[in-house]
Protein backbone atom coordinates (compact mmCIF):
# COMPACT_ATOMS: atom_id res chain seq x y z
CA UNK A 1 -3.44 -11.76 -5.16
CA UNK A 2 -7.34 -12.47 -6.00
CA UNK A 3 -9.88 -13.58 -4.55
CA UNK A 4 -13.30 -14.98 -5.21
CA UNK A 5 -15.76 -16.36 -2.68
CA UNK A 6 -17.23 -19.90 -2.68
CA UNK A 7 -20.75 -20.25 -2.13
CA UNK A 8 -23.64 -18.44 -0.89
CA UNK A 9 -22.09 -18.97 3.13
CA UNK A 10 -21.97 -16.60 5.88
CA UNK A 11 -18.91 -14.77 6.35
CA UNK A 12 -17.18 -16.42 8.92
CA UNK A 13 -17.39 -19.73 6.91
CA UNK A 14 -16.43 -18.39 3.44
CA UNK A 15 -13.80 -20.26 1.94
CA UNK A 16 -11.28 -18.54 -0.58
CA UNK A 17 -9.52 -19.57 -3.22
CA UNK A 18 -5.93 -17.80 -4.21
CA UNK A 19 -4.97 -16.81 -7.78
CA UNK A 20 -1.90 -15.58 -9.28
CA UNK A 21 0.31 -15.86 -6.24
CA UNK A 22 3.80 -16.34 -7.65
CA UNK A 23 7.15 -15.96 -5.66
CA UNK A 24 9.40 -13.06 -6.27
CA UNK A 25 12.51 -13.00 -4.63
CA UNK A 26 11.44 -14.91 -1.43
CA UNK A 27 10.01 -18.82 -1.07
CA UNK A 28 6.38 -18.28 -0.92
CA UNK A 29 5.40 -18.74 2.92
CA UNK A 30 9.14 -17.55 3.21
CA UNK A 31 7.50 -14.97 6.60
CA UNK A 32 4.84 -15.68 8.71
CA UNK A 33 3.44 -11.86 9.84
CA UNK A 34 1.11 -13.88 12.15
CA UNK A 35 4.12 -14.31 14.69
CA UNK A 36 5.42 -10.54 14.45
CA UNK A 37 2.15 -8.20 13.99
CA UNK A 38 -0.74 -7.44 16.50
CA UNK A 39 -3.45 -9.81 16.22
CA UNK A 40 -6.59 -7.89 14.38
CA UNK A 41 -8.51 -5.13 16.74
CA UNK A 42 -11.48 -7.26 18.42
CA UNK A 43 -14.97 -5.22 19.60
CA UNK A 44 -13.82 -3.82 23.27
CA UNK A 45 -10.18 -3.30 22.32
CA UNK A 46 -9.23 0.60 22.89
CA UNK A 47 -7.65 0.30 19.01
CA UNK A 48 -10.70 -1.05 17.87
CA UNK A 49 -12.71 1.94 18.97
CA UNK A 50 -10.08 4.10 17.49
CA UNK A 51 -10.17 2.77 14.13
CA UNK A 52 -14.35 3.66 14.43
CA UNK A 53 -13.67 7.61 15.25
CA UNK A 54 -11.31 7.69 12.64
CA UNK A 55 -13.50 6.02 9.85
CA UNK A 56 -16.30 8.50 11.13
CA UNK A 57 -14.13 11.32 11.20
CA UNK A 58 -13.12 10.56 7.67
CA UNK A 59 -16.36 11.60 6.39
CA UNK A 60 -15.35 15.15 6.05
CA UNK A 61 -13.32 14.60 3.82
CA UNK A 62 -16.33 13.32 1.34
CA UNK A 63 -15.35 15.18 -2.54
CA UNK A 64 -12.47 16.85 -0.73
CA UNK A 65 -8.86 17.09 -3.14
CA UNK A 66 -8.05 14.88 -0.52
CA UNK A 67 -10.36 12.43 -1.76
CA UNK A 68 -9.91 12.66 -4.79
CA UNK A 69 -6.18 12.24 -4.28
CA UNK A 70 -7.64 8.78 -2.55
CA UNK A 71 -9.53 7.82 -5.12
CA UNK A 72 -6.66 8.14 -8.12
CA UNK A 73 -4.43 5.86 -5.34
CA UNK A 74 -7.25 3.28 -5.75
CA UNK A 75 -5.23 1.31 -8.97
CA UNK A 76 -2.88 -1.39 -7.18
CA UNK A 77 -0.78 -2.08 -10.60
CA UNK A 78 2.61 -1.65 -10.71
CA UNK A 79 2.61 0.83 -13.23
CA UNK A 80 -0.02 2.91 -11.64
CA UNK A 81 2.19 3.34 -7.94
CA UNK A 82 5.00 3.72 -10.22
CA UNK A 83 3.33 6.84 -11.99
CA UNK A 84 2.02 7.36 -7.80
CA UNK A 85 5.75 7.74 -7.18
CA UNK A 86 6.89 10.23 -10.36
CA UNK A 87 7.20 13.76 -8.26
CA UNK A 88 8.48 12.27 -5.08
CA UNK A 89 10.87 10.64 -7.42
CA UNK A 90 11.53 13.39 -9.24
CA UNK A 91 11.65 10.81 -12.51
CA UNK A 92 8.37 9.75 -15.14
CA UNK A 93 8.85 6.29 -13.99
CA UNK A 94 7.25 3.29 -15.99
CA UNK A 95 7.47 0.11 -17.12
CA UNK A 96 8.73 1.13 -20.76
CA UNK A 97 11.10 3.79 -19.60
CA UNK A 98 12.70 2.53 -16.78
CA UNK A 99 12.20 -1.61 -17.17
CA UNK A 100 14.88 -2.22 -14.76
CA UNK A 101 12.96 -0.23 -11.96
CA UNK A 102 9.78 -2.29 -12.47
CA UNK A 103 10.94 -5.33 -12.34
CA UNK A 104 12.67 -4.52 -8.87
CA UNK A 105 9.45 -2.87 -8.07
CA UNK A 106 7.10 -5.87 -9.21
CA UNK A 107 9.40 -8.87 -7.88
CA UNK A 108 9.66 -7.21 -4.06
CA UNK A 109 5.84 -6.51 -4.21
CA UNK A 110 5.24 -10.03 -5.13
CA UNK A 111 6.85 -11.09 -1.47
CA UNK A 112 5.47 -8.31 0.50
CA UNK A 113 1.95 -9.16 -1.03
CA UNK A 114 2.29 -12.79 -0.74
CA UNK A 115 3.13 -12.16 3.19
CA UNK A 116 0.40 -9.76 3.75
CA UNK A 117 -2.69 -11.90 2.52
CA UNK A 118 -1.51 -15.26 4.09
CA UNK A 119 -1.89 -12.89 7.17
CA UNK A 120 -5.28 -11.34 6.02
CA UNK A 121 -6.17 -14.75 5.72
CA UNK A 122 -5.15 -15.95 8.72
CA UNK A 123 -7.05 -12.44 10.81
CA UNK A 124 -10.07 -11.94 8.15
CA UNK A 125 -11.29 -8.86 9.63
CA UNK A 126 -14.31 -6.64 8.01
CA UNK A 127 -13.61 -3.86 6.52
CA UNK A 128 -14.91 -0.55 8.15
CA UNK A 129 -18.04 -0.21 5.90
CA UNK A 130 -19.21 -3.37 6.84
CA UNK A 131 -18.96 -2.38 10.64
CA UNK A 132 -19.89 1.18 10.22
CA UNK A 133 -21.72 2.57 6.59
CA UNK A 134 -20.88 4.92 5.29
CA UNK A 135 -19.92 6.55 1.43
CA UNK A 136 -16.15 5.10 0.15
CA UNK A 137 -13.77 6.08 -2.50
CA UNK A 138 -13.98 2.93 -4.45
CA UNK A 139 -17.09 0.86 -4.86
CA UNK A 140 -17.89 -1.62 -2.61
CA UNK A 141 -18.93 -4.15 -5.01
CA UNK A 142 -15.14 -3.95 -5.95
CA UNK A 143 -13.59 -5.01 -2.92
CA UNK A 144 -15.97 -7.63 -2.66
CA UNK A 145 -15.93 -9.61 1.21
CA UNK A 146 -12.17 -9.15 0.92
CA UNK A 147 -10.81 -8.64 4.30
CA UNK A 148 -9.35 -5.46 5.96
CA UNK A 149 -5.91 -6.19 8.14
CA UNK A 150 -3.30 -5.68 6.72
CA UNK A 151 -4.03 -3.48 4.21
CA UNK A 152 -2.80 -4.76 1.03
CA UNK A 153 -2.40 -1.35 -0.49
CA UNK A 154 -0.76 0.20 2.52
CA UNK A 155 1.90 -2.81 1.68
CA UNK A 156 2.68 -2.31 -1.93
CA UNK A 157 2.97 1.52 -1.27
CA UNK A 158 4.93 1.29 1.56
CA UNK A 159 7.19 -1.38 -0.51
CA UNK A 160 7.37 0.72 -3.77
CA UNK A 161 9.03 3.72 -0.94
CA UNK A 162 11.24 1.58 0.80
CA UNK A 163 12.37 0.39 -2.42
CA UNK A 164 12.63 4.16 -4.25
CA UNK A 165 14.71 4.90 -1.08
CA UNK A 166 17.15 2.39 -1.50
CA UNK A 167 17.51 2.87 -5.46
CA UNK A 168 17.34 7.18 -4.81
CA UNK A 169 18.63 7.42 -1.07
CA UNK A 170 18.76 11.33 -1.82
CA UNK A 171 15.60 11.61 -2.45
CA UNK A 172 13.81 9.21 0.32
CA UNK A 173 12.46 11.96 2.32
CA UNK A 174 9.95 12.95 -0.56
CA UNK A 175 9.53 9.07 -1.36
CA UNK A 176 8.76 7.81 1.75
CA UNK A 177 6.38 10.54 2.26
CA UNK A 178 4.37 10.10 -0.48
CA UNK A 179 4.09 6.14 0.91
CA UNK A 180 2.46 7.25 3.92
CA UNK A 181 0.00 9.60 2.11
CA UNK A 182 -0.39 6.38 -0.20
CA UNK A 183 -1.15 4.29 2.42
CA UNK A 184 -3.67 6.73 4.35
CA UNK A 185 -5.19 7.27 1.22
CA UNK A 186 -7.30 4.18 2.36
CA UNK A 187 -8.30 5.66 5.41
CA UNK A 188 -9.51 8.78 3.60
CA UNK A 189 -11.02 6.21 1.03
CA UNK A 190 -12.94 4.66 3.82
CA UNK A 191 -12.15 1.21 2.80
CA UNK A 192 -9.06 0.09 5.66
CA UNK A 193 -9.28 1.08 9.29
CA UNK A 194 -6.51 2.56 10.88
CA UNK A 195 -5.14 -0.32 12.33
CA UNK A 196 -4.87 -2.15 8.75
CA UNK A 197 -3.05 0.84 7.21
CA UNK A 198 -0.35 0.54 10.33
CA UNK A 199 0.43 -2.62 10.29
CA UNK A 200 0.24 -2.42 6.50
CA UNK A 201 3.25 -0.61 6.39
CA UNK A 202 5.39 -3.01 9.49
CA UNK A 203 3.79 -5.81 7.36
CA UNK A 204 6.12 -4.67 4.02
CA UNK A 205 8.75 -3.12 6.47
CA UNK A 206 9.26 -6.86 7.92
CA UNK A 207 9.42 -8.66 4.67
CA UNK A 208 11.40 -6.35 3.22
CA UNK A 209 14.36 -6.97 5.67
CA UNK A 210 14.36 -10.50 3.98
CA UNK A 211 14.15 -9.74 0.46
CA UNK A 212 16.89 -6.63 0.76
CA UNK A 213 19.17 -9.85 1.82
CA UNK A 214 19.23 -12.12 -1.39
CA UNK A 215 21.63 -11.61 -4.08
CA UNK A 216 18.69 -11.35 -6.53
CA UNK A 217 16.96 -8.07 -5.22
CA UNK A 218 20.52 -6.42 -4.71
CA UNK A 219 21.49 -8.17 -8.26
CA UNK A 220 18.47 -6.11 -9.59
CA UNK A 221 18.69 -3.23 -7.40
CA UNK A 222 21.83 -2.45 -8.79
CA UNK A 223 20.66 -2.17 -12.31
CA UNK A 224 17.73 -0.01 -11.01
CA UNK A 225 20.42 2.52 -9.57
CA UNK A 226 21.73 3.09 -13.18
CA UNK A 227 18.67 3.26 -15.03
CA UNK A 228 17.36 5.91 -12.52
CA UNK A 229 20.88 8.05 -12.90
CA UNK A 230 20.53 7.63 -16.50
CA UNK A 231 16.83 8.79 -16.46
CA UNK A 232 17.99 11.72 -13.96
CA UNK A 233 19.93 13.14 -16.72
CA UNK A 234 18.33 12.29 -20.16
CA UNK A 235 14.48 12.52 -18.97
CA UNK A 236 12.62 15.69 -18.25
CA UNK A 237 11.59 16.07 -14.49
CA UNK A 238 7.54 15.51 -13.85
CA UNK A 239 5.48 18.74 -13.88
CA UNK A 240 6.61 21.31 -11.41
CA UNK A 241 3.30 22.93 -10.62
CA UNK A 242 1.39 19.76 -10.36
CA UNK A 243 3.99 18.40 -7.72
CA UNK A 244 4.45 21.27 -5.62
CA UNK A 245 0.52 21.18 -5.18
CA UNK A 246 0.91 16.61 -4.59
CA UNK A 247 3.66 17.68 -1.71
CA UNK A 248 0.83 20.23 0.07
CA UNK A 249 -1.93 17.65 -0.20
CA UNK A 250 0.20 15.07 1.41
CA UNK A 251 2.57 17.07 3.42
CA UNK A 252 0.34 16.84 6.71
CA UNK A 253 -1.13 13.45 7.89
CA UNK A 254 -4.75 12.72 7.58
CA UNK A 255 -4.66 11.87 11.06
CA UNK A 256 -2.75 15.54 12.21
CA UNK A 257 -5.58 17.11 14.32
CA UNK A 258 -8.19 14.49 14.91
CA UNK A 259 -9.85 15.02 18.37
CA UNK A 260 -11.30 12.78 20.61
């Protein structure tokens, strides 16, 4: 979902407008994350402090491979997290070569998206550059006053890898590992605190157990299952060499080691 700003207002008073949300395979509204997340960090709350040491520890990773692992994650598109996804999938996924898998992917996301900003809506936190400055992965002017919690990234990754895993159940160690390191990739970014990239991934974890329930997503989950088989066997796997180095980047958690 977009969104553009109405008037020259302060921040607290800015009124949004909504664009593009469709339904996939849920009623829109169909989850209210209000009722089952945390309510935002608030100045004096212990997590609130810890999403400020993290954002400042993050600075060290400034033109790291890290970063610029964070910086390709930036593109939100479908087919982007879908190429995201090609060595923990083991498959060149895509819109063209496996149509079946991208409409699964797209429809779910839809829901999981359409849950996560009526709760960004509802919390409107600031993003951690607006609290603390500080250098970010993807230009500011891009994100606009769009709000922090949940992170709307940390959702669609974490959706495309719950997804993966239910289409390739074999391989949902690798998959669901590469949607954490998608997810923390906005933490490295600089552009979601800590807290927003957690509950980013309960946010699509939550939908999710709704939309793996109609007949629809296991309708088209189904045909996903036999496109990836056929694409196992007729497709040659992603670049060896370029994946074992994607698994080392990501293997350990951004946030392994972080002192106090």
């Amino acid at each position: 979902m977009r969104y553009w700003m109405v008037g020259i207002v302060p921040l607290a008073a800015v009124a949004l407008i909504a664009a593009d949300k469709e339904p996939g395979y849920l009623p829109l509204h169909a989850i209210d994350l209000t009722k089952v997340l945390p309510p935002a960090p608030q100045e004096g709350d212990i997590r609130y402090a810890t999403d400020r040491k993290i954002f400042k520890a993050m600075k060290a990773r400034i033109g790291s491979p890290r970063w610029d692992l964070a910086t390709s994650d930036v593109d939100l598109a479908t087919p982007a997290v879908m190429r995201d996804f090609a060595c923990a999938t083991g498959i060149a996924l895509s819109p063209t070569t496996t149509p079946a898998t991208y409409r699964l992917l797209d429809t779910a996301s839809r829901d999981t998206s359409n849950a996560n900003n009526d709760a960004k809506d509802q919390y409107r936190r600031l993003r951690p550059f607006w609290i603390d400055k500080g250098e970010t992965c993807q230009p500011k002017k891009d994100l606009g006053k769009s709000y922090d919690y949940p992170s709307g990234h940390t959702t669609k990754g974490w959706t495309v890898g719950l997804v993966l895993a239910d289409a390739l159940p074999d391989r949902a160690t690798p998959i669901l590992t590469r949607a954490r390191a998608y997810g923390e990739s906005r933490i490295v970014c600089r552009v979601h605190n800590f807290s927003a990239v957690e509950n980013g991934r309960l946010s699509a974890t939550v939908t999710m157990e709704a939309v793996r329930a109609t007949p629809a997503y296991q309708a088209d989950l189904a045909a996903a299952k036999a496109e990836l088989a056929a694409a196992r066997a007729s497709t040659p796997a992603p670049d060896a060499g370029a994946c074992a180095a994607e698994a080392a980047l990501i293997g350990p958690s951004v946030l392994a080691g972080l002192k106090d």
